[in-house]
C-alpha atoms as a PDB file:
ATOM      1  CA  UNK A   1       0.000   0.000   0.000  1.00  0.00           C
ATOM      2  CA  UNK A   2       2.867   2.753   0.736  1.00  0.00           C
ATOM      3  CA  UNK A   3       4.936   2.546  -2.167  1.00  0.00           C
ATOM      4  CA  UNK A   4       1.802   1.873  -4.426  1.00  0.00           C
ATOM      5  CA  UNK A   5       1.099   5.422  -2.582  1.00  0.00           C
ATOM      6  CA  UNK A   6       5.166   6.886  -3.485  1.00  0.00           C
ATOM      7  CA  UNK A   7       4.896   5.548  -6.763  1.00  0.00           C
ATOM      8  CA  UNK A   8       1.560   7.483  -7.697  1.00  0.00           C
ATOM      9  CA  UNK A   9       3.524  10.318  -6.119  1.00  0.00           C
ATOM     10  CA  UNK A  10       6.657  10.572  -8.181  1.00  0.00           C
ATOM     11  CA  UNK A  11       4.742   9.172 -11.360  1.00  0.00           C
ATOM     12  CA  UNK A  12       1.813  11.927 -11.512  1.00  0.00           C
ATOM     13  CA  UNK A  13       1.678  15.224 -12.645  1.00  0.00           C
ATOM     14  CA  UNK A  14       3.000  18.581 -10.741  1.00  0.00           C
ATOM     15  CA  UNK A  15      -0.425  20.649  -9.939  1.00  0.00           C
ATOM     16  CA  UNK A  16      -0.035  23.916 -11.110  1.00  0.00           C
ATOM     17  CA  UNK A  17       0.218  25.017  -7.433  1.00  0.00           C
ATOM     18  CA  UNK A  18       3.015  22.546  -6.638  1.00  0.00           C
ATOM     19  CA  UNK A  19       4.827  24.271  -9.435  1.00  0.00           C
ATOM     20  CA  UNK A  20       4.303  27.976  -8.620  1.00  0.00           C
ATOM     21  CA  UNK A  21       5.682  26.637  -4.796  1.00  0.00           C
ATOM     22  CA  UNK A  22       8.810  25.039  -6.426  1.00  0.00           C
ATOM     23  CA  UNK A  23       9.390  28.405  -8.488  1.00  0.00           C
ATOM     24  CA  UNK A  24       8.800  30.389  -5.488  1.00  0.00           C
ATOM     25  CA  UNK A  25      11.284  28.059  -3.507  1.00  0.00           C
ATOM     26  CA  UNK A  26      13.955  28.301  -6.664  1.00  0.00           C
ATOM     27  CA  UNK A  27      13.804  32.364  -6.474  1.00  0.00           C
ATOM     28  CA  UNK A  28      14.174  32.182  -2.919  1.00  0.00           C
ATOM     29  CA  UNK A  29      17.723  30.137  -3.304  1.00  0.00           C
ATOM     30  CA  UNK A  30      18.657  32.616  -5.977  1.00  0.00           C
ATOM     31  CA  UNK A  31      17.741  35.893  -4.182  1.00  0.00           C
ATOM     32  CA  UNK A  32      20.601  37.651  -3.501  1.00  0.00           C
ATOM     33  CA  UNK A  33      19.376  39.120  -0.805  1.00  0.00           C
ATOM     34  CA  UNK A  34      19.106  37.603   2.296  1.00  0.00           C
ATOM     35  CA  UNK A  35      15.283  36.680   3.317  1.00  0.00           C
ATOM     36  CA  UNK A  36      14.335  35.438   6.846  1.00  0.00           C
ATOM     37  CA  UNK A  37      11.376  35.127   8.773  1.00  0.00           C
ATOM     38  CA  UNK A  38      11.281  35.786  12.566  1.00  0.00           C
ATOM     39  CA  UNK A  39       8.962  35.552  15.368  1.00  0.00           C
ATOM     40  CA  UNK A  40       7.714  38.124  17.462  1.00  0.00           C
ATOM     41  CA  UNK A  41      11.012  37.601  19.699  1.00  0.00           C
ATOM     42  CA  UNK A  42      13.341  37.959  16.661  1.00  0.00           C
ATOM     43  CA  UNK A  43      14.521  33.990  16.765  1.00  0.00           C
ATOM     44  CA  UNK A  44      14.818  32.775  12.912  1.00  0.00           C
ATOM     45  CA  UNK A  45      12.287  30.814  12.059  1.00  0.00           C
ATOM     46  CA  UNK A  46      13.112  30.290   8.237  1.00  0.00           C
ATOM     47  CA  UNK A  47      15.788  31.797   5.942  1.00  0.00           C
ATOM     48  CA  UNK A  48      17.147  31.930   2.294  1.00  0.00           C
ATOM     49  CA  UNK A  49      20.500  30.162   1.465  1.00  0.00           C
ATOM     50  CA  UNK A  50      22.059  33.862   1.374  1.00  0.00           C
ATOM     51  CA  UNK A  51      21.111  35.067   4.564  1.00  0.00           C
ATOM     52  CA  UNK A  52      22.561  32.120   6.423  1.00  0.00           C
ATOM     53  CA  UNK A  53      25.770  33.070   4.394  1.00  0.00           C
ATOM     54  CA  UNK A  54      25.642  36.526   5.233  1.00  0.00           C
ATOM     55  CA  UNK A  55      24.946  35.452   9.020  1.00  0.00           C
ATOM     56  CA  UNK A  56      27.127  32.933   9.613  1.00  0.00           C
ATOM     57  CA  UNK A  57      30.184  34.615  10.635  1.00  0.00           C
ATOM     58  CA  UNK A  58      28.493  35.566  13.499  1.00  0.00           C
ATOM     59  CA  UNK A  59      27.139  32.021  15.099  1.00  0.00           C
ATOM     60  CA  UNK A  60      29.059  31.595  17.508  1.00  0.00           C
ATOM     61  CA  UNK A  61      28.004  27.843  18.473  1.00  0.00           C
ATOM     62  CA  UNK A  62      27.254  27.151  14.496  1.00  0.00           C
ATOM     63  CA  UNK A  63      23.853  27.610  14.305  1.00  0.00           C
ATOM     64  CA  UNK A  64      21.568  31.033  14.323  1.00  0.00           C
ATOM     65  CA  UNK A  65      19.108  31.692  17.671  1.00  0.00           C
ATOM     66  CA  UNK A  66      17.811  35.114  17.172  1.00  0.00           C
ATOM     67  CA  UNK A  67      18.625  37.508  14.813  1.00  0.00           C
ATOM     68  CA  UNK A  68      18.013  40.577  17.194  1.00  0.00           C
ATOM     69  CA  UNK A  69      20.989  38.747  19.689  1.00  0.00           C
ATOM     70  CA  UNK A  70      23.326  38.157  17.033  1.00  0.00           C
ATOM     71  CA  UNK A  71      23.237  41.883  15.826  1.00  0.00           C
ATOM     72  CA  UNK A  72      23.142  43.319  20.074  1.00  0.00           C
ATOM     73  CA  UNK A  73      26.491  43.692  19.701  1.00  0.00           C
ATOM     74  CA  UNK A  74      26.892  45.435  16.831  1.00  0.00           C
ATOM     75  CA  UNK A  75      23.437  47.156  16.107  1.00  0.00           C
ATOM     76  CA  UNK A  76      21.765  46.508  19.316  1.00  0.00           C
ATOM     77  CA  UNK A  77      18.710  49.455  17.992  1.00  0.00           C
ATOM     78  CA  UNK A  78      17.364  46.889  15.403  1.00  0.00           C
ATOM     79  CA  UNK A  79      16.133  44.845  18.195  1.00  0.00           C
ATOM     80  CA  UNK A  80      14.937  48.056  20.197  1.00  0.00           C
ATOM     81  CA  UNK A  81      13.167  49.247  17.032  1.00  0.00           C
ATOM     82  CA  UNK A  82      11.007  46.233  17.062  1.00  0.00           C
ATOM     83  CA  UNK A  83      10.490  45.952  20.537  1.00  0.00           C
ATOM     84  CA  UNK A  84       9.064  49.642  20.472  1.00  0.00           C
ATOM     85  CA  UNK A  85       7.474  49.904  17.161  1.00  0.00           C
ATOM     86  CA  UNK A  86       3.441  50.621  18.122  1.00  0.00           C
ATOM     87  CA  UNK A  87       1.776  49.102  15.211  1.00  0.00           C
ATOM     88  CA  UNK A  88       0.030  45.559  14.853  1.00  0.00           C
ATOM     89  CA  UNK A  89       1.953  45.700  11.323  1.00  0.00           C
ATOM     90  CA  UNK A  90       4.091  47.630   9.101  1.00  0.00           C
ATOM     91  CA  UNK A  91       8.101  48.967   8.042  1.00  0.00           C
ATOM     92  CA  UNK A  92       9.925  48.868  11.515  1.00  0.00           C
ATOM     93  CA  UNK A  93      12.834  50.045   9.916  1.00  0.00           C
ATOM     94  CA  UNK A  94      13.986  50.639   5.483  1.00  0.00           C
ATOM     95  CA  UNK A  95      17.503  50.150   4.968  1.00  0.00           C
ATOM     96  CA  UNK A  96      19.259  51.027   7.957  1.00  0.00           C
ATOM     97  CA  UNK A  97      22.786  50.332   7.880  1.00  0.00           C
ATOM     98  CA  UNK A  98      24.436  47.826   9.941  1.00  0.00           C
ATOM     99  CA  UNK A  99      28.319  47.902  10.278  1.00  0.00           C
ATOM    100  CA  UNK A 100      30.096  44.920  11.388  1.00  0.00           C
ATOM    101  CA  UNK A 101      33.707  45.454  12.490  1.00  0.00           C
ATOM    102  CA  UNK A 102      36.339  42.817  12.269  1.00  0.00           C
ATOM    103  CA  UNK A 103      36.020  41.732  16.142  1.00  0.00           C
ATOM    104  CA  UNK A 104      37.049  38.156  15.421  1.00  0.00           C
ATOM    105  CA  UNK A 105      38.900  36.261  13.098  1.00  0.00           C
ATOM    106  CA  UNK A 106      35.924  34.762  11.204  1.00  0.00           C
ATOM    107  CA  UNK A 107      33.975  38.609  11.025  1.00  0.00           C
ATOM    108  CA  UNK A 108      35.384  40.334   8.082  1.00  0.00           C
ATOM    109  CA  UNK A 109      34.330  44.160   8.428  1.00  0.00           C
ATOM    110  CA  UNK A 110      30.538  44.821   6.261  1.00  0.00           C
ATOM    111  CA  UNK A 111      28.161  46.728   6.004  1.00  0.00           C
ATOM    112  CA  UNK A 112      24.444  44.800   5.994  1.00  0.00           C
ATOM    113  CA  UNK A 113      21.313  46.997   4.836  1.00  0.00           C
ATOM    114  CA  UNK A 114      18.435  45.952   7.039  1.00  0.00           C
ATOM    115  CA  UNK A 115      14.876  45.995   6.439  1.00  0.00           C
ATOM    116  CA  UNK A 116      12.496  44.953   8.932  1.00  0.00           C
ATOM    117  CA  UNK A 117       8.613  44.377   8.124  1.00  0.00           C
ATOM    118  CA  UNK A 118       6.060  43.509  10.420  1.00  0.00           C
ATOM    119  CA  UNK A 119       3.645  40.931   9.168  1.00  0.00           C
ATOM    120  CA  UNK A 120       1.462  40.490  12.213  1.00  0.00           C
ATOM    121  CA  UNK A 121       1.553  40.464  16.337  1.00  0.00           C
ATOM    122  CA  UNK A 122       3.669  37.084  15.955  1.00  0.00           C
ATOM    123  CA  UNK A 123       6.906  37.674  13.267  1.00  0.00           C
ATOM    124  CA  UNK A 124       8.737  39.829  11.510  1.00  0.00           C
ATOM    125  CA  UNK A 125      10.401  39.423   8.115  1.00  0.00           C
ATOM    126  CA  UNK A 126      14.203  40.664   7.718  1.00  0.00           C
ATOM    127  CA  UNK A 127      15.822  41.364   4.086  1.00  0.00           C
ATOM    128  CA  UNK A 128      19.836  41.897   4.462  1.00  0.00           C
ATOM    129  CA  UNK A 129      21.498  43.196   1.890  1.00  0.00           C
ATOM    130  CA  UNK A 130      25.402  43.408   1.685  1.00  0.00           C
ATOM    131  CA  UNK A 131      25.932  47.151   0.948  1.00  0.00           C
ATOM    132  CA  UNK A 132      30.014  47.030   1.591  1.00  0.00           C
ATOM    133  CA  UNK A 133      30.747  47.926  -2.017  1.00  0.00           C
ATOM    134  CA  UNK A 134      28.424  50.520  -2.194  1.00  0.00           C
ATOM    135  CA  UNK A 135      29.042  52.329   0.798  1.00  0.00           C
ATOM    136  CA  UNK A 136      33.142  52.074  -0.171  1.00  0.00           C
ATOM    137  CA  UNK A 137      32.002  53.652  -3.838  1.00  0.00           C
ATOM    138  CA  UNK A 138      30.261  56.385  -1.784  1.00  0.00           C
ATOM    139  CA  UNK A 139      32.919  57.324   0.430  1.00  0.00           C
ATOM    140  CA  UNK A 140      35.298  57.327  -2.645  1.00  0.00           C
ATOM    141  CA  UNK A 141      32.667  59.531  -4.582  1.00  0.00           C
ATOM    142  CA  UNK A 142      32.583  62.085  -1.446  1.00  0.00           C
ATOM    143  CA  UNK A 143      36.075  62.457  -0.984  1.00  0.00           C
ATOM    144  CA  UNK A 144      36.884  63.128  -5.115  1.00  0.00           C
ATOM    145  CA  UNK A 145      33.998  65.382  -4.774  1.00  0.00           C
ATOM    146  CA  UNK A 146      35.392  67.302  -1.401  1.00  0.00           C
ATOM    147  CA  UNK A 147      39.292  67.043  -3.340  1.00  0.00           C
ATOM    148  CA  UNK A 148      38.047  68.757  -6.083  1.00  0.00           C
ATOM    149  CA  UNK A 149      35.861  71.544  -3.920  1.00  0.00           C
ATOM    150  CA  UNK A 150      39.043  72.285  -1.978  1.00  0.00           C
ATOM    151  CA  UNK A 151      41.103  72.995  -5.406  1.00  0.00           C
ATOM    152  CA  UNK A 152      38.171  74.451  -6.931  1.00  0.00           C
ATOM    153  CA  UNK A 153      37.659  77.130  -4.049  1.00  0.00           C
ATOM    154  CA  UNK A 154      41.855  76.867  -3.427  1.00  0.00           C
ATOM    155  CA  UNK A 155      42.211  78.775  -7.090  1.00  0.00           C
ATOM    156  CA  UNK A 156      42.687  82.491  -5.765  1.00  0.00           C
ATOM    157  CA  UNK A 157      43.694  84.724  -9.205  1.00  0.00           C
ATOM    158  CA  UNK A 158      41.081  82.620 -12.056  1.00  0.00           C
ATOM    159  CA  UNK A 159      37.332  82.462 -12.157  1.00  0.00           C
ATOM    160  CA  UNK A 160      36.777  78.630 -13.114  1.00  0.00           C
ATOM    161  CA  UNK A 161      33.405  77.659 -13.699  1.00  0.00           C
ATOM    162  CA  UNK A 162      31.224  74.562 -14.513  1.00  0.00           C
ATOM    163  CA  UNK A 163      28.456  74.134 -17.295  1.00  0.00           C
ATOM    164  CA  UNK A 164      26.420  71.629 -18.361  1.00  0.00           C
ATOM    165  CA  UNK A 165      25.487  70.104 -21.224  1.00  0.00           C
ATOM    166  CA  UNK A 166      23.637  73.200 -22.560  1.00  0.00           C
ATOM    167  CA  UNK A 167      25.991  75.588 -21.508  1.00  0.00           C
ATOM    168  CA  UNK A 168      24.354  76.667 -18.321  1.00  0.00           C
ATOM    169  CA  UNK A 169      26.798  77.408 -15.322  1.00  0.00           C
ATOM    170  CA  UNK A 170      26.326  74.985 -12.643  1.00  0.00           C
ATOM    171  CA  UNK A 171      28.951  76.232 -10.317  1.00  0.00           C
ATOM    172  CA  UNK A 172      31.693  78.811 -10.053  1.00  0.00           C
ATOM    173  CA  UNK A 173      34.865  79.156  -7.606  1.00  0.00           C
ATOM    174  CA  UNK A 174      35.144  81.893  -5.002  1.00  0.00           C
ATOM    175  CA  UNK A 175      37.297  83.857  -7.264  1.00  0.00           C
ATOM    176  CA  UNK A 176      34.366  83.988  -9.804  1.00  0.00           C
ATOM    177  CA  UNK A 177      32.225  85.132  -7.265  1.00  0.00           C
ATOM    178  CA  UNK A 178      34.419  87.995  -6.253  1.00  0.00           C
ATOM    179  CA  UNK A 179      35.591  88.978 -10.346  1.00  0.00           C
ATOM    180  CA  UNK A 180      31.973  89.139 -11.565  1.00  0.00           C
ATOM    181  CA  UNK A 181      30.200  89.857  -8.026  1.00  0.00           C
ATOM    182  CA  UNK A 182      27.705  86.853  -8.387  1.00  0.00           C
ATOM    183  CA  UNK A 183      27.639  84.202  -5.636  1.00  0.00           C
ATOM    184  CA  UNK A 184      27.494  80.779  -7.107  1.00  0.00           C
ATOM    185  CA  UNK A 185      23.688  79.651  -5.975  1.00  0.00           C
ATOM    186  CA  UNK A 186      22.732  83.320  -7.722  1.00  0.00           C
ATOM    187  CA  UNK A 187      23.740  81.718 -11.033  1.00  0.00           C
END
């Protein structure tokens, strides 16, 4: 009777329903992004492949608890921000930043980008999102920015100006401002 019951199982047909679950389940793997369900508490209940990745230099006995403990020591207001946020259901928190240092030998410094929904009274949902590159381009993008400010204003005896595409000045130097007695956000 049981394997007449397995065979009719592996012989039939996917429903159409089975099928939309094993799609879901495939673009789950693939996210890369990690997704993971909590409880009201913050212990994991369920994650993606790429979330325990992202995670699991910070187990400490091999295995994840509570998502809200492993971050305490590093972003200990993720936890607080649940624990305080008033509604039944809703965005506890949209892509707050999360910066772990190197504090041990498996922790290489990130940054994690942390959304945290509320679904209902009894879990949460997480999505992490490794923003380490990003933030690195950003920093790099300020500082060529604030190098070329400091020459830009540095210039004492030429008026050097930027335009755009159409020929419309975008910004001027100090010396600019003081040759043609404009200031630059009067252009």
């Amino acid at each position: 009777g049981a394997i007449a019951m397995v065979d009719e199982l592996i012989s039939r047909e996917p429903t159409a329903t089975e099928r939309q679950q094993e799609q879901l389940l495939q673009l789950l793997h693939l996210c890369p992004v990690g997704i993971i369900k909590l409880d009201a508490h913050g212990s994991i209940v369920l994650m993606n492949p790429y979330g325990a990745q992202m995670l699991m230099p910070l187990w400490t006995d091999g295995r994840p608890i509570n998502l809200f403990d492993l971050f305490g020591a590093f972003a200990p207001e993720v936890g607080e921000m649940a624990r305080r946020f008033p509604a039944r259901i809703g965005k506890v928190c949209a892509e707050h930043r999360v910066f772990l240092p190197p504090a041990a030998p498996r922790i290489v410094a990130a940054i994690i980008s942390v959304t945290l929904q509320k679904l209902d009274s009894e879990s949460y949902v997480a999505v992490l999102t490794d923003v380490t590159a990003a933030a690195e381009r950003e920093l790099s993008v300020r500082a060529s920015e604030e190098r070329l400010h400091a020459v830009l204003n540095g210039v004492k005896d030429y008026a050097i100006c930027t335009v755009d595409a159409a020929g419309t000045i975008t910004s001027w130097n100090r010396a600019a401002e003081r040759l043609d007695d404009y200031r630059s956000d009067e252009t």
